[in-house]
N, C-alpha and C. Protein backbone atom coordinates (compact mmCIF):
# COMPACT_ATOMS: atom_id res chain seq x y z
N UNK A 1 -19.33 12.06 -8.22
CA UNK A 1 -18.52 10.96 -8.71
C UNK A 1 -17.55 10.49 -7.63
N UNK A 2 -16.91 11.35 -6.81
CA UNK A 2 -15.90 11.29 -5.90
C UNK A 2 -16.92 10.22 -4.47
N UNK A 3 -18.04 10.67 -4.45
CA UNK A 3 -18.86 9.97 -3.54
C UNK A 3 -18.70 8.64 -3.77
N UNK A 4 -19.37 8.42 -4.65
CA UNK A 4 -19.95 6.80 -5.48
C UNK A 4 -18.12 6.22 -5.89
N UNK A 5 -17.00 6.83 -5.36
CA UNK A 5 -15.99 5.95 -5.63
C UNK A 5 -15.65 5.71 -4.64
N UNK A 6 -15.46 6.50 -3.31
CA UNK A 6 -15.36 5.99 -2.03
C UNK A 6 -16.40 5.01 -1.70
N UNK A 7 -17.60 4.99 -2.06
CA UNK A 7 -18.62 4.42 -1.39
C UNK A 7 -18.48 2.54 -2.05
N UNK A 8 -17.57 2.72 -2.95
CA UNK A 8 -17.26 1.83 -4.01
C UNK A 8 -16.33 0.95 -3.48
N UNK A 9 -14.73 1.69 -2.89
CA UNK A 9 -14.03 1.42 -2.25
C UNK A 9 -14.24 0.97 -0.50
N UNK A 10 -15.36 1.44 -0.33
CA UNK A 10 -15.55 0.86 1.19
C UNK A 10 -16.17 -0.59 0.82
N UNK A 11 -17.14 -0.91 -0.29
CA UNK A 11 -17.86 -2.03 -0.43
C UNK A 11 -16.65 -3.41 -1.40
N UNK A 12 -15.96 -2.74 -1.76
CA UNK A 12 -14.44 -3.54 -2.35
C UNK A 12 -13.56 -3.88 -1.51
N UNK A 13 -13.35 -2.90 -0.71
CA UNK A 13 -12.06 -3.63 0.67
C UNK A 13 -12.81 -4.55 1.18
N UNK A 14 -14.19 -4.05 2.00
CA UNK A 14 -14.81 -5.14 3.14
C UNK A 14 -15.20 -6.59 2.29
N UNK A 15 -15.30 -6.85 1.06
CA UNK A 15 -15.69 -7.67 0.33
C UNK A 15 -14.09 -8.80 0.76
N UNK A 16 -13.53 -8.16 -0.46
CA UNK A 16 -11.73 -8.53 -0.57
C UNK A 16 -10.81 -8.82 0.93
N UNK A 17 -11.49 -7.81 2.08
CA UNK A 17 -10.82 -7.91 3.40
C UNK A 17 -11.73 -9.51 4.28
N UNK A 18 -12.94 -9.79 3.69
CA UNK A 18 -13.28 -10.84 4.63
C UNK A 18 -13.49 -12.34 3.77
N UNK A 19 -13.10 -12.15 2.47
CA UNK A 19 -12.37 -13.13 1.75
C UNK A 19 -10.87 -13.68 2.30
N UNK A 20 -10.67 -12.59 2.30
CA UNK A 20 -8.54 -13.34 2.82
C UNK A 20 -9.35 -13.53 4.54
N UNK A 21 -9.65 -12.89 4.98
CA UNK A 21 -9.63 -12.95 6.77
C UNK A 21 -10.43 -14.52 6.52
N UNK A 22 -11.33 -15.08 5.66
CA UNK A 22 -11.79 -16.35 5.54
C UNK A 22 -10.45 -17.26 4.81
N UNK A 23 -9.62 -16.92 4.18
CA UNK A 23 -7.95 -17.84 3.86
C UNK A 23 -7.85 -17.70 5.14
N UNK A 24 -7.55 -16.71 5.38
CA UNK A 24 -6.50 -17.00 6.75
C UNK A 24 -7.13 -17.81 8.10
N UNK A 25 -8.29 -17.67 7.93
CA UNK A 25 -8.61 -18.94 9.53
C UNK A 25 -8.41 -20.24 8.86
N UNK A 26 -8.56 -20.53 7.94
CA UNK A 26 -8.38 -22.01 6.99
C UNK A 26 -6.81 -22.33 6.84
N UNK A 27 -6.20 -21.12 6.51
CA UNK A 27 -4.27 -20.81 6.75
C UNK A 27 -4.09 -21.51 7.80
N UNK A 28 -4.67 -21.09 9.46
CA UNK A 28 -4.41 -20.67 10.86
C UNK A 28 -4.91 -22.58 11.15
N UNK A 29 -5.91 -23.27 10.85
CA UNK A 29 -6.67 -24.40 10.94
C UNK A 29 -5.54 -25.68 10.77
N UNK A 30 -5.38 -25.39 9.09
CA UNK A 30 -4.36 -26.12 8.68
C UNK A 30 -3.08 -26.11 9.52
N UNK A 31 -2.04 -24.29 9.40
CA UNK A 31 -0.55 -25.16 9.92
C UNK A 31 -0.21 -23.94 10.66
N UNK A 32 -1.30 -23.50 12.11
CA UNK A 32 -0.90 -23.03 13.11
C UNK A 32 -0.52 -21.19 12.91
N UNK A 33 0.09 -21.39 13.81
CA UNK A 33 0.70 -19.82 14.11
C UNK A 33 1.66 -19.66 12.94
N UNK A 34 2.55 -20.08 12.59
CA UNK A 34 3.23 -20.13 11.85
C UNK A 34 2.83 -19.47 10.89
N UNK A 35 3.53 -18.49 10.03
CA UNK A 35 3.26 -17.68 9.19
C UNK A 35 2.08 -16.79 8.73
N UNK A 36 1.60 -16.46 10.46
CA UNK A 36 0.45 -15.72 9.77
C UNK A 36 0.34 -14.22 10.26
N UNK A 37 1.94 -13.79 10.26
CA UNK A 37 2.15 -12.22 10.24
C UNK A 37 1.79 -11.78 8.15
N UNK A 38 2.03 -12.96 7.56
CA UNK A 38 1.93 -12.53 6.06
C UNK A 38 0.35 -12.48 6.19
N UNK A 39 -0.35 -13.29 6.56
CA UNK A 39 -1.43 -13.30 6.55
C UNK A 39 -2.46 -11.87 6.84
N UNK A 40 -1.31 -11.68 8.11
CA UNK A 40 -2.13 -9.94 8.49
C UNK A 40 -1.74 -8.82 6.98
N UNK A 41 -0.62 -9.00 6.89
CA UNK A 41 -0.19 -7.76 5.29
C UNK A 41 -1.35 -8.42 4.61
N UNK A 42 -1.41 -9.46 4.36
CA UNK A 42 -2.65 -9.56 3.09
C UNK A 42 -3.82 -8.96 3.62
N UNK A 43 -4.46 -8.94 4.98
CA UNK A 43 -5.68 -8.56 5.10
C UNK A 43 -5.91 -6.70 5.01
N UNK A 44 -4.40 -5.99 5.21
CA UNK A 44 -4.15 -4.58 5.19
C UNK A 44 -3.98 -4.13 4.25
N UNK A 45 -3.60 -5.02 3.06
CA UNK A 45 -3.34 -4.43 1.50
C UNK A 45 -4.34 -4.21 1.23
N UNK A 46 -5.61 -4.70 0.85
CA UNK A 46 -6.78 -4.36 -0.05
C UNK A 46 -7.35 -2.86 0.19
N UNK A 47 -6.84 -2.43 1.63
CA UNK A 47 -7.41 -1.10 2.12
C UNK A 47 -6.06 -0.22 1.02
N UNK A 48 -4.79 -0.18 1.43
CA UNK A 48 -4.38 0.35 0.57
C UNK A 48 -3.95 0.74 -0.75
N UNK A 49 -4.72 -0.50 -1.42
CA UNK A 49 -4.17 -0.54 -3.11
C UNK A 49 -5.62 -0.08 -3.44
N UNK A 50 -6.61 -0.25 -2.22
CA UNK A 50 -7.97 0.38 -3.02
C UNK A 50 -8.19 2.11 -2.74
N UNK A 51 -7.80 2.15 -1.60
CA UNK A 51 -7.72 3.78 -1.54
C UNK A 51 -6.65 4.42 -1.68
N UNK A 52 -5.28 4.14 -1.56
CA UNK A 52 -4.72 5.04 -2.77
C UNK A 52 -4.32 4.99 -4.02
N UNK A 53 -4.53 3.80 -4.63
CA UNK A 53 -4.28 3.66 -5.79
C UNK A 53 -5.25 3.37 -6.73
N UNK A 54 -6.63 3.03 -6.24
CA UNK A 54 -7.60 2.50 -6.74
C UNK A 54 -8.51 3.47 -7.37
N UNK A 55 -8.60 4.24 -5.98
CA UNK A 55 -9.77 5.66 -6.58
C UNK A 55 -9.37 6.23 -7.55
N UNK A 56 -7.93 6.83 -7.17
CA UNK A 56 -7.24 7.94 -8.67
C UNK A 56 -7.27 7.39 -9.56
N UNK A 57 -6.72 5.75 -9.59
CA UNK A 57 -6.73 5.19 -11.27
C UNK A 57 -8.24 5.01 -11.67
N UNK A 58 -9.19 5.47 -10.76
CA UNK A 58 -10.55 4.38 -11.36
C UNK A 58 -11.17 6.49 -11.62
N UNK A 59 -10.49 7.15 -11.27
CA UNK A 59 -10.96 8.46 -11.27
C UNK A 59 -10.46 8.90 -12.72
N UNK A 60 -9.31 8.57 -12.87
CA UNK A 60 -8.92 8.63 -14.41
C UNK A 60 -9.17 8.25 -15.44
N UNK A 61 -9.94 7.22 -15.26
CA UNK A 61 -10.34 6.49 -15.98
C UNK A 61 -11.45 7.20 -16.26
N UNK A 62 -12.62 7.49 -15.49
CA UNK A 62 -13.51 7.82 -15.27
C UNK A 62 -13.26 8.97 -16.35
N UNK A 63 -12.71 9.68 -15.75
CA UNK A 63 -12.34 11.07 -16.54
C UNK A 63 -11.60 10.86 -18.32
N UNK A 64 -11.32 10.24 -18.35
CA UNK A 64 -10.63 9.98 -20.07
C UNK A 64 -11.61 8.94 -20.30
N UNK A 65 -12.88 8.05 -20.52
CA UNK A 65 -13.46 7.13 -21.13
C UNK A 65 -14.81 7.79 -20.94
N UNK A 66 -15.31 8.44 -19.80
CA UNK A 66 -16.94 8.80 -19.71
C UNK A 66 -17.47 7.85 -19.14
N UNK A 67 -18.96 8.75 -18.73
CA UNK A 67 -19.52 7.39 -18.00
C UNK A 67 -20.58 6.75 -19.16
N UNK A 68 -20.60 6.75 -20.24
CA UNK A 68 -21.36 6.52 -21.00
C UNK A 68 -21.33 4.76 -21.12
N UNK A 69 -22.74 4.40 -21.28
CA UNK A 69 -23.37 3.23 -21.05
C UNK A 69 -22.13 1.82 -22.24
N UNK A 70 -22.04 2.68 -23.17
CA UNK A 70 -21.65 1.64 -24.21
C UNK A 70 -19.89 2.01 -24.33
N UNK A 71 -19.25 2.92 -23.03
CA UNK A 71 -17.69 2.77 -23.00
C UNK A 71 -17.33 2.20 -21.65
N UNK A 72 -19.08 1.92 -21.15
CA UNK A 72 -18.12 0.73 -19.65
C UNK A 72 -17.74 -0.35 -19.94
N UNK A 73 -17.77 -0.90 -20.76
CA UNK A 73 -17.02 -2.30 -20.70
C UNK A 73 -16.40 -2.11 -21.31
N UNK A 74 -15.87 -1.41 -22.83
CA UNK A 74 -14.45 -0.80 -22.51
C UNK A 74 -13.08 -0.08 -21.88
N UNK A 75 -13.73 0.25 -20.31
CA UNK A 75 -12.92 0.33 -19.18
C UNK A 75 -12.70 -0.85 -18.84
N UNK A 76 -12.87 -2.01 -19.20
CA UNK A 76 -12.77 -3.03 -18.05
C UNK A 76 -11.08 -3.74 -18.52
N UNK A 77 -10.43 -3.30 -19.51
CA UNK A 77 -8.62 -3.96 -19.64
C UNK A 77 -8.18 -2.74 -18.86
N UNK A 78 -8.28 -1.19 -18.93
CA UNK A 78 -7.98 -0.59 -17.88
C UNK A 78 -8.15 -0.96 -16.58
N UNK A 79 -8.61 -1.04 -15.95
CA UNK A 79 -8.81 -1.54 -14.66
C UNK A 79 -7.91 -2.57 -14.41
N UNK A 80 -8.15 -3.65 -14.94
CA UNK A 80 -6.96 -5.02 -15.04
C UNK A 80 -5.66 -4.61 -15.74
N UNK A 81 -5.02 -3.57 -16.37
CA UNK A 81 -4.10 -3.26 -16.56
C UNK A 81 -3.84 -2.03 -15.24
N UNK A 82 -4.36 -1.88 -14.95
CA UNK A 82 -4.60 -0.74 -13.34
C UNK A 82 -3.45 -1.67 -12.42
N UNK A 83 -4.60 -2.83 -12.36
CA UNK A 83 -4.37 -3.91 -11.22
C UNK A 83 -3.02 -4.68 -11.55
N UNK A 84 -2.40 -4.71 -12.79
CA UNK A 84 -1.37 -5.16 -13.24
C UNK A 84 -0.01 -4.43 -13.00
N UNK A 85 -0.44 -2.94 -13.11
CA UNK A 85 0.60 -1.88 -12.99
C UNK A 85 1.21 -1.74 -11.78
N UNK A 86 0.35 -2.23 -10.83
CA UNK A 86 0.25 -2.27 -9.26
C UNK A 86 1.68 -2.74 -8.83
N UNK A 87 2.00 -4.30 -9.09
CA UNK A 87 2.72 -4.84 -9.01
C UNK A 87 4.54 -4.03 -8.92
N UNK A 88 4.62 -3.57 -10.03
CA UNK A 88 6.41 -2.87 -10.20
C UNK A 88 6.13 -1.58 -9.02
N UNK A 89 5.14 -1.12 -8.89
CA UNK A 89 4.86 0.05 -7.67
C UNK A 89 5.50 -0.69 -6.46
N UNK A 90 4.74 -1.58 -5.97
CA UNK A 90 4.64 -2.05 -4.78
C UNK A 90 6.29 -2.84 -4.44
N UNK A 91 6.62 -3.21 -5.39
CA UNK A 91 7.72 -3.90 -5.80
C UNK A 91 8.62 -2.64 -5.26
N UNK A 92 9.26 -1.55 -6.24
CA UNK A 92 10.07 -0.19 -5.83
C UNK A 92 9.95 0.21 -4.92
N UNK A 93 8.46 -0.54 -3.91
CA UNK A 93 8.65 0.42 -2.89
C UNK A 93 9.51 -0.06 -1.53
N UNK A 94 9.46 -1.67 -1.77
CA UNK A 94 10.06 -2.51 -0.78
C UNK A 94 11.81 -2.36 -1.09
N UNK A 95 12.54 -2.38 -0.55
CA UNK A 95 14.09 -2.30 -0.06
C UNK A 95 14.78 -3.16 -1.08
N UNK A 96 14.41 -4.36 -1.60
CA UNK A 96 15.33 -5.18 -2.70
C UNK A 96 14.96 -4.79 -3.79
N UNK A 97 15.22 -3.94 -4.80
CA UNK A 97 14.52 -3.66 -5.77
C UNK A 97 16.00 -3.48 -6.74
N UNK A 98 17.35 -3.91 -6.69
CA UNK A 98 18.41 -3.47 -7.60
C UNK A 98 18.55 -4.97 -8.50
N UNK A 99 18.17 -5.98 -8.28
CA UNK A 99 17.92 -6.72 -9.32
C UNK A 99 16.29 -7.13 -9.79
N UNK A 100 15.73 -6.32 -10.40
CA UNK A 100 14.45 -6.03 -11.16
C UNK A 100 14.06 -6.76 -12.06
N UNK A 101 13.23 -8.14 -11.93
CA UNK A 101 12.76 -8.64 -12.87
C UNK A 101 10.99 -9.00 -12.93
N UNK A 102 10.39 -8.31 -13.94
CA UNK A 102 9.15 -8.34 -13.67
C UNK A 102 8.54 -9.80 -13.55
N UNK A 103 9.04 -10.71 -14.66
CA UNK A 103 8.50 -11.85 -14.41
C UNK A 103 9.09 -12.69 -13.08
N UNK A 104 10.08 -12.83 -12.88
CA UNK A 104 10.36 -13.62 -11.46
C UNK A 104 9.63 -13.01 -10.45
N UNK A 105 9.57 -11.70 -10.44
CA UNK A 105 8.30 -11.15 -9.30
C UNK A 105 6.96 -11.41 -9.35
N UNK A 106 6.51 -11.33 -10.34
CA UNK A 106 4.66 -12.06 -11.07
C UNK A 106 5.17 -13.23 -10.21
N UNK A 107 6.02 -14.10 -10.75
CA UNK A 107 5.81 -15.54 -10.59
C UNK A 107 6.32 -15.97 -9.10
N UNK A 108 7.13 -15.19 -8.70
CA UNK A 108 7.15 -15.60 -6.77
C UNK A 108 5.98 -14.59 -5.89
N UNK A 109 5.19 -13.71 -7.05
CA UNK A 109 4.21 -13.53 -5.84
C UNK A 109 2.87 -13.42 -6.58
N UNK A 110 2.31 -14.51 -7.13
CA UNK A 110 0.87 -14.80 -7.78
C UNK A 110 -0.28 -14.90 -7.33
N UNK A 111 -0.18 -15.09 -6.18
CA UNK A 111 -1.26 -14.26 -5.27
C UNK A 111 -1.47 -12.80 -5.37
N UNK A 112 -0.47 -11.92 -4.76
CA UNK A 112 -0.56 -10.49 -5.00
C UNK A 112 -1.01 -10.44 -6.37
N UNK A 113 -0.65 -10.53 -7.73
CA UNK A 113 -1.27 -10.70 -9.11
C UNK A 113 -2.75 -11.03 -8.89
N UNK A 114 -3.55 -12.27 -8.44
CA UNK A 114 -4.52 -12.38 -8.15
C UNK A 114 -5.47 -11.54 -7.40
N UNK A 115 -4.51 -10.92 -6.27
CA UNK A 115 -5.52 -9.66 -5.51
C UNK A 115 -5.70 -8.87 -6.41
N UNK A 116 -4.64 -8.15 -6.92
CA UNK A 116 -4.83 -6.98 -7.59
C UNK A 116 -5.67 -6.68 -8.79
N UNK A 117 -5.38 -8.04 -9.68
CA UNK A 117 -6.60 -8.09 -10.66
C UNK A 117 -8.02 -8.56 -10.22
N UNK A 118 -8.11 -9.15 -9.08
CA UNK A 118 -9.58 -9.48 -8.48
C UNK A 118 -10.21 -8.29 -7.77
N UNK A 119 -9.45 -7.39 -7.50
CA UNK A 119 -9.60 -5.85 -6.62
C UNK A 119 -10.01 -5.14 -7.89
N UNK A 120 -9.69 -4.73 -9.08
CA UNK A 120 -9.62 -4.22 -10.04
C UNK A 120 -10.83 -4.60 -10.65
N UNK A 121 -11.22 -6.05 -11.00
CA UNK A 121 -11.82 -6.44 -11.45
C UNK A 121 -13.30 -6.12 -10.77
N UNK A 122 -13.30 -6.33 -9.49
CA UNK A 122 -14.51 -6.04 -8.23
C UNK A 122 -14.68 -4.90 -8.37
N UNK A 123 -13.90 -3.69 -8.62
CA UNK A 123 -14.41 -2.25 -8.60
C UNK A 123 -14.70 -2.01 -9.44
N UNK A 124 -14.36 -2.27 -10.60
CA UNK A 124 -14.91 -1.97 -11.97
C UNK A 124 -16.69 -2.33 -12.09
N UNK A 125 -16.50 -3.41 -11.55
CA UNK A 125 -18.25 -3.99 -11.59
C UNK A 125 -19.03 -3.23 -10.14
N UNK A 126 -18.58 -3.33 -8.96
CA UNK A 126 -19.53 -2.21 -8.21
C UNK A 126 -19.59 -0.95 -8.44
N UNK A 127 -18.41 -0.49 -9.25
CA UNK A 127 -18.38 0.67 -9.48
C UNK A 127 -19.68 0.99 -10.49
N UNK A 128 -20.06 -0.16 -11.60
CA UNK A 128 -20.80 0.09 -12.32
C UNK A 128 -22.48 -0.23 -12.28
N UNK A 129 -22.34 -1.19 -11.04
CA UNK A 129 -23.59 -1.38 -10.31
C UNK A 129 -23.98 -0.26 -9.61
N UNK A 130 -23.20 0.61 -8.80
CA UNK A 130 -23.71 1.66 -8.36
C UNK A 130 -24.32 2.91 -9.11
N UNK A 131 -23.14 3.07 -10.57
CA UNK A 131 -24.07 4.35 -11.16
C UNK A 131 -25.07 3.90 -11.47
N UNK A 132 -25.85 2.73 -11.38
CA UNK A 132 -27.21 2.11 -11.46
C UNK A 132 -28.06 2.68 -11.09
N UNK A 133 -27.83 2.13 -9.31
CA UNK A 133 -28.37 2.65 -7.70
C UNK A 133 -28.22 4.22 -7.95
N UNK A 134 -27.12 4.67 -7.94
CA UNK A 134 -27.54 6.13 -7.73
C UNK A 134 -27.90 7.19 -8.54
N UNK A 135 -28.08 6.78 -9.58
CA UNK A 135 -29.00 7.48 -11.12
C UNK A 135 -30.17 7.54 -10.31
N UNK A 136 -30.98 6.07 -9.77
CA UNK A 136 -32.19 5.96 -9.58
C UNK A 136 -32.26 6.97 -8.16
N UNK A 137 -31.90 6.88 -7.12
CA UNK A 137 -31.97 7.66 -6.25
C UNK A 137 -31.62 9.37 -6.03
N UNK A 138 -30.35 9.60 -7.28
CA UNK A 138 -30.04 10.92 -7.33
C UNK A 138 -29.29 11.15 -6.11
N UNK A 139 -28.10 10.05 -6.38
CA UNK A 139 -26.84 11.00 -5.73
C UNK A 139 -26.07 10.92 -5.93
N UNK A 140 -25.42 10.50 -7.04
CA UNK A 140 -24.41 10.57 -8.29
C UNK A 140 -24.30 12.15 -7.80
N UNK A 141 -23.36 12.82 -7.26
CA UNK A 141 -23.07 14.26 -7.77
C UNK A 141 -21.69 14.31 -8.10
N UNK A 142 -21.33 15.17 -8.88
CA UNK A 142 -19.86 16.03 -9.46
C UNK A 142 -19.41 16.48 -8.41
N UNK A 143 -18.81 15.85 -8.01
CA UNK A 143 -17.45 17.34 -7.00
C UNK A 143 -15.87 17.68 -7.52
């Protein structure tokens, strides 16, 4: 299981990482140099909200729902509540955090909202395309 979630997470970043790296030459086209140190954090986040936060929550999940055929798509508001939770994390972790408001943060950073539920949303479905692939091949293993 631990396999097929890394293998999950490598095919979710590079997906999510050459989506924004395709914003950002269209960013870079349009209005220059100018602001595209944000541009690099966006292309470095997807690696870290998918491998450290992505696997364990998608491992927990895993572990409290089963992999059973007719409770995967009842994982799928977990995942998007995964990708939702993300937000007040990432938020506490940056230096201004003593006036705390969840919605003025959603709403000055709706992009990040968009990654996170489109990251969430993307692993949930390769995640479930793969126990497909690797039922048939036999390498789904338990570790």
């Amino acid at each position: 299981m631990f396999i097929r979630k890394l293998l999950t997470a490598l095919i979710v970043s590079s997906i999510t990482v050459l989506l924004f790296f395709i914003l950002a030459v269209i960013y870079y086209l349009n209005y220059g140099n100018e602001g595209m140190l944000l541009w690099i954090v966006y292309l470095i986040l997807p690696f870290i909200v998918i491998f450290f936060y992505g696997i364990p929550y998608s491992l927990l999940i895993d572990l409290v729902m089963g992999n059973n055929k007719s409770n995967r798509l009842n994982s799928l508001p977990f995942y998007i509540l995964g990708g939702i939770l993300f937000l007040p994390i990432l938020h506490f972790l940056t230096p201004n955090y003593a006036d705390f408001s969840l919605y003025r943060y959603v709403m000055s950073n709706i992009f990040l909202v968009f990654l996170f539920v489109f990251v969430s949303v993307l692993f949930w479905y390769v995640d479930g395309k793969l126990i497909k692939k690797l039922k048939v091949i036999k390498l789904d293993t338990k570790i």
